[in-house]
PDB file of N, CA and C in Angstrom:
ATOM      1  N   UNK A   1      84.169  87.439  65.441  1.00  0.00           N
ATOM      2  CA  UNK A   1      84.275  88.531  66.377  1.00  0.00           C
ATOM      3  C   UNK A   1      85.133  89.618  65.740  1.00  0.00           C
ATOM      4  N   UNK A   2      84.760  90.923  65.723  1.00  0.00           N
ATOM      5  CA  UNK A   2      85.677  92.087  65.255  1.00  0.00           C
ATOM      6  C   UNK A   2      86.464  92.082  65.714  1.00  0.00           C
ATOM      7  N   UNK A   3      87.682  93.050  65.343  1.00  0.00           N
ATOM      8  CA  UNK A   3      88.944  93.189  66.216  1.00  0.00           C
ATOM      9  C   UNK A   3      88.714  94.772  66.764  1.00  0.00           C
ATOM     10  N   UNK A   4      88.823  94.527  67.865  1.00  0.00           N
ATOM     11  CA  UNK A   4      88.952  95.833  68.034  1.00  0.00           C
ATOM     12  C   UNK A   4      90.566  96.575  68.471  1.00  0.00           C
ATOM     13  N   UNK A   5      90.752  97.304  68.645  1.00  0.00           N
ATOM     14  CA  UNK A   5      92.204  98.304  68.804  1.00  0.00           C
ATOM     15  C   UNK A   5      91.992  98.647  70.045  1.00  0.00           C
ATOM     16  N   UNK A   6      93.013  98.716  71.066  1.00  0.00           N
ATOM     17  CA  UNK A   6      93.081  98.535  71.901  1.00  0.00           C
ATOM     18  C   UNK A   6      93.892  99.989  72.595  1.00  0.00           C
ATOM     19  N   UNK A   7      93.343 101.049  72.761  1.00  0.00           N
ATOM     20  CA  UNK A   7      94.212 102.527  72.720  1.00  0.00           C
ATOM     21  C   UNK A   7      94.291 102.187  74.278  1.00  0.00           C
ATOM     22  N   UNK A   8      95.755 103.368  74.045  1.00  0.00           N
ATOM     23  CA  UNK A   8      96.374 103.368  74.912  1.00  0.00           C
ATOM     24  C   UNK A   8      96.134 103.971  76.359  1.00  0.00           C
ATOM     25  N   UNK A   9      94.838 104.750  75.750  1.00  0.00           N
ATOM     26  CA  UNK A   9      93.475 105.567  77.473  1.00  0.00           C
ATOM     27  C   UNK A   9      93.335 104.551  77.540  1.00  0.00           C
ATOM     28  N   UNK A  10      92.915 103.815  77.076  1.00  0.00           N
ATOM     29  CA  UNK A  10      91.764 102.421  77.916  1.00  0.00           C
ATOM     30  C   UNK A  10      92.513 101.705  78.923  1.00  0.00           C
ATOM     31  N   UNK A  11      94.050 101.627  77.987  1.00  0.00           N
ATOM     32  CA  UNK A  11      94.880 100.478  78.795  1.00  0.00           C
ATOM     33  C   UNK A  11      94.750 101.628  80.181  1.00  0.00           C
ATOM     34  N   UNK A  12      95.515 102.737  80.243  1.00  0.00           N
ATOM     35  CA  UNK A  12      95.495 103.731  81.067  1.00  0.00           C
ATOM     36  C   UNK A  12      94.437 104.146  82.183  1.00  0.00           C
ATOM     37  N   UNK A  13      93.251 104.006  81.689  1.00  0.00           N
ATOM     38  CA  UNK A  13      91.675 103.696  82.681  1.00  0.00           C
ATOM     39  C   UNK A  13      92.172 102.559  83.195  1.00  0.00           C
ATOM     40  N   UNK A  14      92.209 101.262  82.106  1.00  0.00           N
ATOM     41  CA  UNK A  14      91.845 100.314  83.004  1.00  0.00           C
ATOM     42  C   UNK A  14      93.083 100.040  84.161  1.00  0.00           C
ATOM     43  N   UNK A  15      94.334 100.576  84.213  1.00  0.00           N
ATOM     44  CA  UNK A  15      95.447 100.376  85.003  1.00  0.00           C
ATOM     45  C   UNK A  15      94.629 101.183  86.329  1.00  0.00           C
ATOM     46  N   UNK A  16      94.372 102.391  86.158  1.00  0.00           N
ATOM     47  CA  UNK A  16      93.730 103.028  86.817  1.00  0.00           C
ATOM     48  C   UNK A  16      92.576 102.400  87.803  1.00  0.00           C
ATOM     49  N   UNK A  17      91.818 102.174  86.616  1.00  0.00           N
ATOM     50  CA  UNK A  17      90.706 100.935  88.056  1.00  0.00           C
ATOM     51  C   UNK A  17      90.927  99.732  88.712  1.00  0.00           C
ATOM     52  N   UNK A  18      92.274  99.533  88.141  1.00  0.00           N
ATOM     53  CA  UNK A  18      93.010  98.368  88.598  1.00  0.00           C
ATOM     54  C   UNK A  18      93.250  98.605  90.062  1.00  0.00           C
ATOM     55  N   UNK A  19      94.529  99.849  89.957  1.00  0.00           N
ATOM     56  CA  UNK A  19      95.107  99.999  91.124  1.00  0.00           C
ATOM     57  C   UNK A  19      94.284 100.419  92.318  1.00  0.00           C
ATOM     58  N   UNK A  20      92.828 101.407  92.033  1.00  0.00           N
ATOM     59  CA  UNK A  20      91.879 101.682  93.219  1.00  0.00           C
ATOM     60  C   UNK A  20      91.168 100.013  93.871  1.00  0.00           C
ATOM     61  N   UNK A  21      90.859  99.324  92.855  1.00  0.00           N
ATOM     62  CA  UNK A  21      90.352  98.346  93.013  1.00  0.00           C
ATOM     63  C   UNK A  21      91.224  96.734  93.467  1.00  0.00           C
ATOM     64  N   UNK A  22      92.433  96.591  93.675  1.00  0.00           N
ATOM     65  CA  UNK A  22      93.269  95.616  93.785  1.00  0.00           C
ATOM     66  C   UNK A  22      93.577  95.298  94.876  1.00  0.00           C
ATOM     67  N   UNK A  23      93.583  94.259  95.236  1.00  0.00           N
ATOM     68  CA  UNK A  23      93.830  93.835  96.540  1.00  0.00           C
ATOM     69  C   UNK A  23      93.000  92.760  96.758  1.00  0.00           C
ATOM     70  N   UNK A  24      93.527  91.732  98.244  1.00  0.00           N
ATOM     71  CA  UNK A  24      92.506  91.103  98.299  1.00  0.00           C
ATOM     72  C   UNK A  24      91.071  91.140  99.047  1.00  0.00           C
ATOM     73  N   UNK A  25      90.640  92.366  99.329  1.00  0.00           N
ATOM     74  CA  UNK A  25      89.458  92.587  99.890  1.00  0.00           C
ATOM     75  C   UNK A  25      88.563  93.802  99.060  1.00  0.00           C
ATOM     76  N   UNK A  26      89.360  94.969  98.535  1.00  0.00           N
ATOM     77  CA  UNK A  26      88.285  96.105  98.096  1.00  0.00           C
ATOM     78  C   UNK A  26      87.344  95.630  97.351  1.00  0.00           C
ATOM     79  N   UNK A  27      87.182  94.553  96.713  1.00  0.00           N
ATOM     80  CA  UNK A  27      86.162  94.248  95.897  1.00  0.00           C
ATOM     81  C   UNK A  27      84.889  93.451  96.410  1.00  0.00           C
ATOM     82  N   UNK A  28      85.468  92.429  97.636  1.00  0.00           N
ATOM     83  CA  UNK A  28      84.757  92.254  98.437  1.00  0.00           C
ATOM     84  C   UNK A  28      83.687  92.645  99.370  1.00  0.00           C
ATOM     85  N   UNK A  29      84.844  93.949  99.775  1.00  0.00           N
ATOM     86  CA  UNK A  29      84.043  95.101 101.026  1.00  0.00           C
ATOM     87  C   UNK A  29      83.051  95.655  99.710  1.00  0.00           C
ATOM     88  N   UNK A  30      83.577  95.690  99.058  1.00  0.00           N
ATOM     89  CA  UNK A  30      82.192  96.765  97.815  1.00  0.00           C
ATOM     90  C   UNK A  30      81.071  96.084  97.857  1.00  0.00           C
ATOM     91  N   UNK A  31      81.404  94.821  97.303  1.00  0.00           N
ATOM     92  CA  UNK A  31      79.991  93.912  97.147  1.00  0.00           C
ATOM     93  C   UNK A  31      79.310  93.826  98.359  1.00  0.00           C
ATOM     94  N   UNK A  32      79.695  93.205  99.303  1.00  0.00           N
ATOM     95  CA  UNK A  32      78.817  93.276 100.510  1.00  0.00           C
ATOM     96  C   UNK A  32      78.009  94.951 100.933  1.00  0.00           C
ATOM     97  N   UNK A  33      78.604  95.752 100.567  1.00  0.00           N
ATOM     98  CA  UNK A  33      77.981  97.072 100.465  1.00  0.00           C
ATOM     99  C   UNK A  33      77.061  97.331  99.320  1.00  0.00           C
ATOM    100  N   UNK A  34      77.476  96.312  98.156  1.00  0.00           N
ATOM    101  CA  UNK A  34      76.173  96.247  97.518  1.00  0.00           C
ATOM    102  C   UNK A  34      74.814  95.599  97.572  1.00  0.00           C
ATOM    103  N   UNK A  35      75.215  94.625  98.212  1.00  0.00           N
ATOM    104  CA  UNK A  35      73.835  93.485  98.783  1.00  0.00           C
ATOM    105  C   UNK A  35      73.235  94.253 100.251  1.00  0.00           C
ATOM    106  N   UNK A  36      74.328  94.783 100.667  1.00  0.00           N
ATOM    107  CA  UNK A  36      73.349  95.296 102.119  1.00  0.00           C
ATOM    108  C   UNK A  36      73.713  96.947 101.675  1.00  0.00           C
ATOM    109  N   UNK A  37      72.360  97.490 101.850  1.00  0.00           N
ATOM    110  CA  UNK A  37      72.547  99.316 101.692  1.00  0.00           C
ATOM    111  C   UNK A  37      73.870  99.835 102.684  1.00  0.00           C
ATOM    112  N   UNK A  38      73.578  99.329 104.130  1.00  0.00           N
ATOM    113  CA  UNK A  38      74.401  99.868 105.001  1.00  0.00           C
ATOM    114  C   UNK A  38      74.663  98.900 105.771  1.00  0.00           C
ATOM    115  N   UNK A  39      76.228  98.909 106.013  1.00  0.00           N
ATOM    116  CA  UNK A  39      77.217  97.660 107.270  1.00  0.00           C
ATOM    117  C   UNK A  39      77.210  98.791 107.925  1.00  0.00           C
ATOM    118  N   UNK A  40      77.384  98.099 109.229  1.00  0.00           N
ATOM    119  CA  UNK A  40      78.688  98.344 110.667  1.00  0.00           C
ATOM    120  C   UNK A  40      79.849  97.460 110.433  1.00  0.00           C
ATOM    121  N   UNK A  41      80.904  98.012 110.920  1.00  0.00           N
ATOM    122  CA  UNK A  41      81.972  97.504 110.799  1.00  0.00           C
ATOM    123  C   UNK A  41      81.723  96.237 111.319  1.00  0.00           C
ATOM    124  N   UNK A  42      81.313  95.505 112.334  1.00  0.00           N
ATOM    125  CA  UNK A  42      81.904  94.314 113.067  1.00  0.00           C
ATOM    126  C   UNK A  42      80.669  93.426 111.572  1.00  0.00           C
ATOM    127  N   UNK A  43      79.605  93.981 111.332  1.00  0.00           N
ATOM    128  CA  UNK A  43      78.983  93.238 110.212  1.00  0.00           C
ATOM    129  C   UNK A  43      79.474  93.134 108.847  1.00  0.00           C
ATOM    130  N   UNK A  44      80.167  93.862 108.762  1.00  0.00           N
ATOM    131  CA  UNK A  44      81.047  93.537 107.612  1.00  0.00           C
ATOM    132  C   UNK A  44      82.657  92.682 107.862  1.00  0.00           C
ATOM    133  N   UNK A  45      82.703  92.735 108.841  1.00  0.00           N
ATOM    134  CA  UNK A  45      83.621  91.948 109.699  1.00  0.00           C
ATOM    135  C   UNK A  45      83.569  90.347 109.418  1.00  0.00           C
ATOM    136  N   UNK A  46      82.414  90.030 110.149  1.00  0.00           N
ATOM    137  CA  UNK A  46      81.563  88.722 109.879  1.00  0.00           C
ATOM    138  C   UNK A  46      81.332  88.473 108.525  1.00  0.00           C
ATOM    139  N   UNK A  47      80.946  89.466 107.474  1.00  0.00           N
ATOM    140  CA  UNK A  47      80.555  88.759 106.240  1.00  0.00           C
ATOM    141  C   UNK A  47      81.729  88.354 105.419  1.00  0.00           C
ATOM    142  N   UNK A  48      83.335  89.061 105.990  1.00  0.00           N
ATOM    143  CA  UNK A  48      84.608  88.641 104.985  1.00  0.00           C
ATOM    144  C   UNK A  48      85.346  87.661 105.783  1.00  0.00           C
ATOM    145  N   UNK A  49      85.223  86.029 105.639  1.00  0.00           N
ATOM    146  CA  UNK A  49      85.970  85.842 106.505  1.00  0.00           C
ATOM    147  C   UNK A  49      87.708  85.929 106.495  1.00  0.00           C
ATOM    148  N   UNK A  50      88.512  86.076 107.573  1.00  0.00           N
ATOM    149  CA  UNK A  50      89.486  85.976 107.050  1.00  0.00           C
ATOM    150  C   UNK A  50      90.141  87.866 107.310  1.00  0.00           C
ATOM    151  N   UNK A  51      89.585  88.601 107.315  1.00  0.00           N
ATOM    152  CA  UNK A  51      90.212  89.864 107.277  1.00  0.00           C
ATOM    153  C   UNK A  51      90.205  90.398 108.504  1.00  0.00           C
ATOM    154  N   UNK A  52      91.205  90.994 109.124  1.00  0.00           N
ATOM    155  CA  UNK A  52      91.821  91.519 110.409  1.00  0.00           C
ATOM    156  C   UNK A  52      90.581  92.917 110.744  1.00  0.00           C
ATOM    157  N   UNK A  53      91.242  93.459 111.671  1.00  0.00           N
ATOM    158  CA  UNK A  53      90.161  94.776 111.938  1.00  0.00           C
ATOM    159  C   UNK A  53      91.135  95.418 111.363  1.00  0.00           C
ATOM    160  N   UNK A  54      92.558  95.472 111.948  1.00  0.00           N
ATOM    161  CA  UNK A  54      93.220  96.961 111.198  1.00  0.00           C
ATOM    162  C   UNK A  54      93.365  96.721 109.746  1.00  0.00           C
ATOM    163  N   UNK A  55      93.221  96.004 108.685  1.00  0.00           N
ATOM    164  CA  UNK A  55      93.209  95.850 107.390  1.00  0.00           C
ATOM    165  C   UNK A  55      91.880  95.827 107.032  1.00  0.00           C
ATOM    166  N   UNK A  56      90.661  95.469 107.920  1.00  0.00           N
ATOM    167  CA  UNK A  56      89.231  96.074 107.216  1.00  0.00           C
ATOM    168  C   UNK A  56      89.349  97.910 107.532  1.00  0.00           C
ATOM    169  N   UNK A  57      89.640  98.679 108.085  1.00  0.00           N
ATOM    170  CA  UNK A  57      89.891  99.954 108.825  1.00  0.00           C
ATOM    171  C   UNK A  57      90.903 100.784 107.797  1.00  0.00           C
ATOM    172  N   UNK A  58      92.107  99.778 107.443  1.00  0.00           N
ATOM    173  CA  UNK A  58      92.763 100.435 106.365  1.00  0.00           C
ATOM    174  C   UNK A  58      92.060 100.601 104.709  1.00  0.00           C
ATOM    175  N   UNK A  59      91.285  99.167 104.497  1.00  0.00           N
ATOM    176  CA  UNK A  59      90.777  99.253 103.068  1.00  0.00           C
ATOM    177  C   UNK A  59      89.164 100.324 103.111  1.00  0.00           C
ATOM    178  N   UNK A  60      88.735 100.537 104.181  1.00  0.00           N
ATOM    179  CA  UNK A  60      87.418 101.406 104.022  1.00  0.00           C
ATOM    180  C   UNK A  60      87.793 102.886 104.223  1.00  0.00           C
ATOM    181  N   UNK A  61      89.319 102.607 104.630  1.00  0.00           N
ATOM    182  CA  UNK A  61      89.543 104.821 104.758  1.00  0.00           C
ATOM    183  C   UNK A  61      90.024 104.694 103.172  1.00  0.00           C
ATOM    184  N   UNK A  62      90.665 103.827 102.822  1.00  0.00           N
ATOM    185  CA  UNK A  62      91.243 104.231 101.071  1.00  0.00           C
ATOM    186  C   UNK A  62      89.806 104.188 100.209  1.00  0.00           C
ATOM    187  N   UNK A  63      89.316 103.177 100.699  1.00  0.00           N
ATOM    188  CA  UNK A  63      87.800 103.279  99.791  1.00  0.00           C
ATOM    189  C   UNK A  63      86.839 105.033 100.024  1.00  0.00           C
ATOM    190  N   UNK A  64      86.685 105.405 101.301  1.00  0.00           N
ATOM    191  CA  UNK A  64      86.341 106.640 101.670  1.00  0.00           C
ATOM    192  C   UNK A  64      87.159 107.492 100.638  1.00  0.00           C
ATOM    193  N   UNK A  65      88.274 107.832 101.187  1.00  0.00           N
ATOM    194  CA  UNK A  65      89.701 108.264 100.579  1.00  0.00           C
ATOM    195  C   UNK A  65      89.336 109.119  98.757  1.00  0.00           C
ATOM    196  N   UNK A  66      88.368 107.592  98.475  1.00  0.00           N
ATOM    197  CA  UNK A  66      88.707 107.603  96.808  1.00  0.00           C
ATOM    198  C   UNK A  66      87.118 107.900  96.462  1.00  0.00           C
ATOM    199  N   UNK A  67      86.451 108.293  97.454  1.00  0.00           N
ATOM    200  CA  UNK A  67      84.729 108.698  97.690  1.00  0.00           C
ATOM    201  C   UNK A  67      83.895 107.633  96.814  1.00  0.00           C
ATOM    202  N   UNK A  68      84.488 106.696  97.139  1.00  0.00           N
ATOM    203  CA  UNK A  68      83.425 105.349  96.670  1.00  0.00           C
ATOM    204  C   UNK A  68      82.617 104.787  98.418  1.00  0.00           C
ATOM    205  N   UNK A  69      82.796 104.702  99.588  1.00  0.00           N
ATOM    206  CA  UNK A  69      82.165 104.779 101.034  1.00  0.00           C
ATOM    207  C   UNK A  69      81.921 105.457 101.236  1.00  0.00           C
ATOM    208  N   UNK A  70      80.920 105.816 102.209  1.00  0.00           N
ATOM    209  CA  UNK A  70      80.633 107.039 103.019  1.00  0.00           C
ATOM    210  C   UNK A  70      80.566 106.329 104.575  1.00  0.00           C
ATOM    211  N   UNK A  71      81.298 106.885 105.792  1.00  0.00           N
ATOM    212  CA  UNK A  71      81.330 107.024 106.879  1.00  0.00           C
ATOM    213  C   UNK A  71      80.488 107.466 107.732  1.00  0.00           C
ATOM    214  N   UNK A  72      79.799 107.049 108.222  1.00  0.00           N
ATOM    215  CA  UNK A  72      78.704 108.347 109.147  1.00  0.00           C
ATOM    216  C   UNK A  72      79.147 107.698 110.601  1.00  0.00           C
ATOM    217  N   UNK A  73      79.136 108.392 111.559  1.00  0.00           N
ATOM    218  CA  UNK A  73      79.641 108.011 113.078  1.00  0.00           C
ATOM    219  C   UNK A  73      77.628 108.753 113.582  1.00  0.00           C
ATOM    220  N   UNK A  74      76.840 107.643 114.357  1.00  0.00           N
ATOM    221  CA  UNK A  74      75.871 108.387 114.975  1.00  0.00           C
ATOM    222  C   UNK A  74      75.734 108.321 116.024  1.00  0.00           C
ATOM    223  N   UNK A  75      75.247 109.569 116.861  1.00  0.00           N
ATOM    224  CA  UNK A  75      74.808 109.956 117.814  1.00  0.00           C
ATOM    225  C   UNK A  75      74.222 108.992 119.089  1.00  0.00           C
ATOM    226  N   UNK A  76      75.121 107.714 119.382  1.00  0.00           N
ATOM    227  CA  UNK A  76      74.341 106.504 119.707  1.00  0.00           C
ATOM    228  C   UNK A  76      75.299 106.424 121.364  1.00  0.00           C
ATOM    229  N   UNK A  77      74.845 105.261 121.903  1.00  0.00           N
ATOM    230  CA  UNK A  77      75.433 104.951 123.056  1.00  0.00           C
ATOM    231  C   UNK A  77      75.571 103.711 122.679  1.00  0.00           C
ATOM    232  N   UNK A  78      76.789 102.835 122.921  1.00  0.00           N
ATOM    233  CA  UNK A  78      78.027 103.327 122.623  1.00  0.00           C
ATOM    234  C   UNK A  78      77.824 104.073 120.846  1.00  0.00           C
ATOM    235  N   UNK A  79      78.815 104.905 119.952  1.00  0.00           N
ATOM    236  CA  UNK A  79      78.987 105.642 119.179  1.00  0.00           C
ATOM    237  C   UNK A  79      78.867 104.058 118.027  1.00  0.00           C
ATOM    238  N   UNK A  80      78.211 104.378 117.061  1.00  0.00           N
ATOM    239  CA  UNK A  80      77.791 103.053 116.028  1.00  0.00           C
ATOM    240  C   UNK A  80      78.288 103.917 114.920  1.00  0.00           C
ATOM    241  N   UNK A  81      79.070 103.336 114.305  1.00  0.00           N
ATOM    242  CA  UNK A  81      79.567 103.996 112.837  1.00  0.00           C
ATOM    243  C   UNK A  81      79.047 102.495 111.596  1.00  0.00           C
ATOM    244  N   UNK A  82      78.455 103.544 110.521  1.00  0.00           N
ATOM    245  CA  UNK A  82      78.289 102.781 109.236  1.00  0.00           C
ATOM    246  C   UNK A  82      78.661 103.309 108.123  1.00  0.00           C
ATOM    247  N   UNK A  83      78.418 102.293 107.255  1.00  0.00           N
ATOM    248  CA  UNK A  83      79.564 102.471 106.177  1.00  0.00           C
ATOM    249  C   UNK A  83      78.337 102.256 104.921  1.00  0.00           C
ATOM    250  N   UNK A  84      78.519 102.929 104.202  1.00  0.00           N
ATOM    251  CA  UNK A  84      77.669 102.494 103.225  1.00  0.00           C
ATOM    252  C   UNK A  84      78.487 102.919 101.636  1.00  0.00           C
ATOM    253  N   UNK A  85      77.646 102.843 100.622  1.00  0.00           N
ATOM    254  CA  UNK A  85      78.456 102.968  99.158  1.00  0.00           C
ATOM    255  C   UNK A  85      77.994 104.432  98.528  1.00  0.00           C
ATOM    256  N   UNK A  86      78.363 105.698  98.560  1.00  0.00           N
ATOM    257  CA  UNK A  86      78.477 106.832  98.194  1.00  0.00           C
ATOM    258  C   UNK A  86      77.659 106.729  96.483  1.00  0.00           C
ATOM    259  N   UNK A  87      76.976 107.792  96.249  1.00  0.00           N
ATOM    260  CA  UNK A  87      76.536 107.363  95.194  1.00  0.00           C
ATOM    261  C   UNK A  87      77.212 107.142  94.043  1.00  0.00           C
ATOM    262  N   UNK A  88      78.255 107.824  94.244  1.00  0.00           N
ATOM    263  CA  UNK A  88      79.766 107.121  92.729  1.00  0.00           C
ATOM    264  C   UNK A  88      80.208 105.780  93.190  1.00  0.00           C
ATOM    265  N   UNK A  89      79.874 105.073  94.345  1.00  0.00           N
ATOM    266  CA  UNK A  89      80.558 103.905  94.218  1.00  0.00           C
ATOM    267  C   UNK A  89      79.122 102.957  94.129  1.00  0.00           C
ATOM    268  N   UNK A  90      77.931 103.303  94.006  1.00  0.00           N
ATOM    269  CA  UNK A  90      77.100 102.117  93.377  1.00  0.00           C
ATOM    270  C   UNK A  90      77.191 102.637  91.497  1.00  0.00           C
ATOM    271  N   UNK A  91      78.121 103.006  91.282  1.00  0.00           N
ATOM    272  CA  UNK A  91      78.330 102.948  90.102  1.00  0.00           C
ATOM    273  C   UNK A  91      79.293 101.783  89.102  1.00  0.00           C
ATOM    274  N   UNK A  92      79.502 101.043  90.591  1.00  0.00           N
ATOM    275  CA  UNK A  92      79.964  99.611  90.335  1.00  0.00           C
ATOM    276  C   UNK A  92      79.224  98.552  90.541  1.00  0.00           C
ATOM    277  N   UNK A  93      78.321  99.018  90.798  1.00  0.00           N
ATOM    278  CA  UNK A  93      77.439  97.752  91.075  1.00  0.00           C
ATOM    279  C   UNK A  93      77.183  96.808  89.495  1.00  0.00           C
ATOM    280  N   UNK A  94      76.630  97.569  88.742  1.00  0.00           N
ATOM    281  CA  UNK A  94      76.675  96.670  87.522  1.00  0.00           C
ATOM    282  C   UNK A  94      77.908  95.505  87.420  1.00  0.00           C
ATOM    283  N   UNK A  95      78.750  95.938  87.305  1.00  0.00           N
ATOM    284  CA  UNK A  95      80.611  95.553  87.351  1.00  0.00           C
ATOM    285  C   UNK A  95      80.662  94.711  88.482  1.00  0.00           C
ATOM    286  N   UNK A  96      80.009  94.688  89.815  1.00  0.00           N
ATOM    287  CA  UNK A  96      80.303  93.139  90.767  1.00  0.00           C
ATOM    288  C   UNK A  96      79.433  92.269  90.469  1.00  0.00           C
ATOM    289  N   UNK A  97      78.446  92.965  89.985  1.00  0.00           N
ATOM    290  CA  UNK A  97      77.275  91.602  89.309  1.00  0.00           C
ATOM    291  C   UNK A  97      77.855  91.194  88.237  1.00  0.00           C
ATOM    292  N   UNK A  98      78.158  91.531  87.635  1.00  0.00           N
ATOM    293  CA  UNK A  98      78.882  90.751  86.132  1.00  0.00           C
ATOM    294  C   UNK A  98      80.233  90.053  87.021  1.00  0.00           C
ATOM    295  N   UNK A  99      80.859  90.614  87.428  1.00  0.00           N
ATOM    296  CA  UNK A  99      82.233  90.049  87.788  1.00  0.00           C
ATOM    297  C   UNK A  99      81.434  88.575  89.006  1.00  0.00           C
ATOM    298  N   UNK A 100      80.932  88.916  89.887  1.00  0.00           N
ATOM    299  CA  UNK A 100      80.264  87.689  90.542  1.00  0.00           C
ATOM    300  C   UNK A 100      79.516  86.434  89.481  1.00  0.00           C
ATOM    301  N   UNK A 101      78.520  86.982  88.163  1.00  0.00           N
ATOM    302  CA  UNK A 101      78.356  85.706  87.560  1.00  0.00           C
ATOM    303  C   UNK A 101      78.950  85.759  86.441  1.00  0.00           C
ATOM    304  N   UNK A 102      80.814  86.238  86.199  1.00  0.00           N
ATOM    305  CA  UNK A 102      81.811  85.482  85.743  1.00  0.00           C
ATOM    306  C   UNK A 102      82.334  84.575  86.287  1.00  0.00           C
ATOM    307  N   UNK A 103      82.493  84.719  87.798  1.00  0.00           N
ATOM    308  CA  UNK A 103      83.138  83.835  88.604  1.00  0.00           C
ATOM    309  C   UNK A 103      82.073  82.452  88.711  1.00  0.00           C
ATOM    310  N   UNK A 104      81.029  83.009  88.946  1.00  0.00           N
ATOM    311  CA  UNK A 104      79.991  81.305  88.767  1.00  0.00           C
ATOM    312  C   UNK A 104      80.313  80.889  87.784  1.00  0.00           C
ATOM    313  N   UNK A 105      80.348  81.051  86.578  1.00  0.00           N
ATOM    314  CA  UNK A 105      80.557  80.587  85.228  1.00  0.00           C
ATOM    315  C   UNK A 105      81.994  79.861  85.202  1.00  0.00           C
ATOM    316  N   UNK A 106      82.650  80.646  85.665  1.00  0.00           N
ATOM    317  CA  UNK A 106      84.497  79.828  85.671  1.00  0.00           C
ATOM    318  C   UNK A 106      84.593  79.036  86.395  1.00  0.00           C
ATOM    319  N   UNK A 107      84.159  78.874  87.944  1.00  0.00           N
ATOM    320  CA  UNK A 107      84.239  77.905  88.808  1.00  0.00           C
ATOM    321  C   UNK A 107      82.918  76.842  88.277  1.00  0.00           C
ATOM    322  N   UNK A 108      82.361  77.267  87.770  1.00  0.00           N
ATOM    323  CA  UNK A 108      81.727  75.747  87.059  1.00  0.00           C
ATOM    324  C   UNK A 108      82.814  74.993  86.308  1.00  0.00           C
ATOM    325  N   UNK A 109      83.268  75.889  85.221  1.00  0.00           N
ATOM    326  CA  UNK A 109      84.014  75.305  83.920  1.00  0.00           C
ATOM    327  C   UNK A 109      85.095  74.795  84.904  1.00  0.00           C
ATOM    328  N   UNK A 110      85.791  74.621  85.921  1.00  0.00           N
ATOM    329  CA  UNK A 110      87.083  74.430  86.174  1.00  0.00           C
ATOM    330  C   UNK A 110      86.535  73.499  86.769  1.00  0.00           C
ATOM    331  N   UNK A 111      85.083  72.889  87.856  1.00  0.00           N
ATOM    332  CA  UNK A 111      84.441  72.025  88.588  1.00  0.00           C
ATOM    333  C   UNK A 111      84.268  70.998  87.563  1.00  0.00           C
ATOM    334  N   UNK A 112      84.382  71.457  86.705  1.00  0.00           N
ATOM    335  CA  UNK A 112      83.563  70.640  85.061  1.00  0.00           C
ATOM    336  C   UNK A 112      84.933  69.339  84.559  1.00  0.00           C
ATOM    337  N   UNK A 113      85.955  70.338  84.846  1.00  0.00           N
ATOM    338  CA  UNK A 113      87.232  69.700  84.346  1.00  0.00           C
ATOM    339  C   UNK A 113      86.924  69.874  82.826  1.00  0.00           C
TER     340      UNK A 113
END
């Protein structure tokens, strides 16, 4: 394997996509926005288990925030808001598919002993 050099932008990007991306749900809420075009909140609710409403509410305004979501509130009875992935944020989609079958691959090797 080459070596490669490791400059100091990259480290700097990657700190960068670190900090938009860190936590224990933004990566989550992404993916499920990648398998389904468009959630409602209480359906994306159901698909994470484990996450509150005011901490799904806080991680989709920072995701909005950082124009990777888009928000739409429609014209409905009662008012139905969805959430979907802005076209800069299916620019991760490649990146949860790889990162999802890294994780198959590791939780084998660790199942494997």
């Amino acid at each position: 394997m080459s070596e490669q050099i490791c400059h100091k932008a990259d480290i700097m990007a990657i700190h960068d996509a670190m900090d938009l991306l860190s936590g224990k749900w933004k990566i989550s809420i992404l993916s499920c926005m990648c398998y389904y075009s468009t959630r409602r909140f209480s359906e994306i609710i159901s698909d994470l288990d484990g996450i509150s409403n005011k901490q799904l509410s806080k991680e989709l305004k920072e995701l909005e925030m950082n124009k990777l979501v888009k928000r739409t509130v429609l014209d409905t009875q009662p008012v139905t808001v969805q959430y979907n992935l802005t076209e800069y944020g299916w620019t991760l989609q490649d990146l949860i598919h790889d990162l999802a079958a890294w994780g198959a691959k590791h939780r084998e090797m660790i199942m494997a002993g």
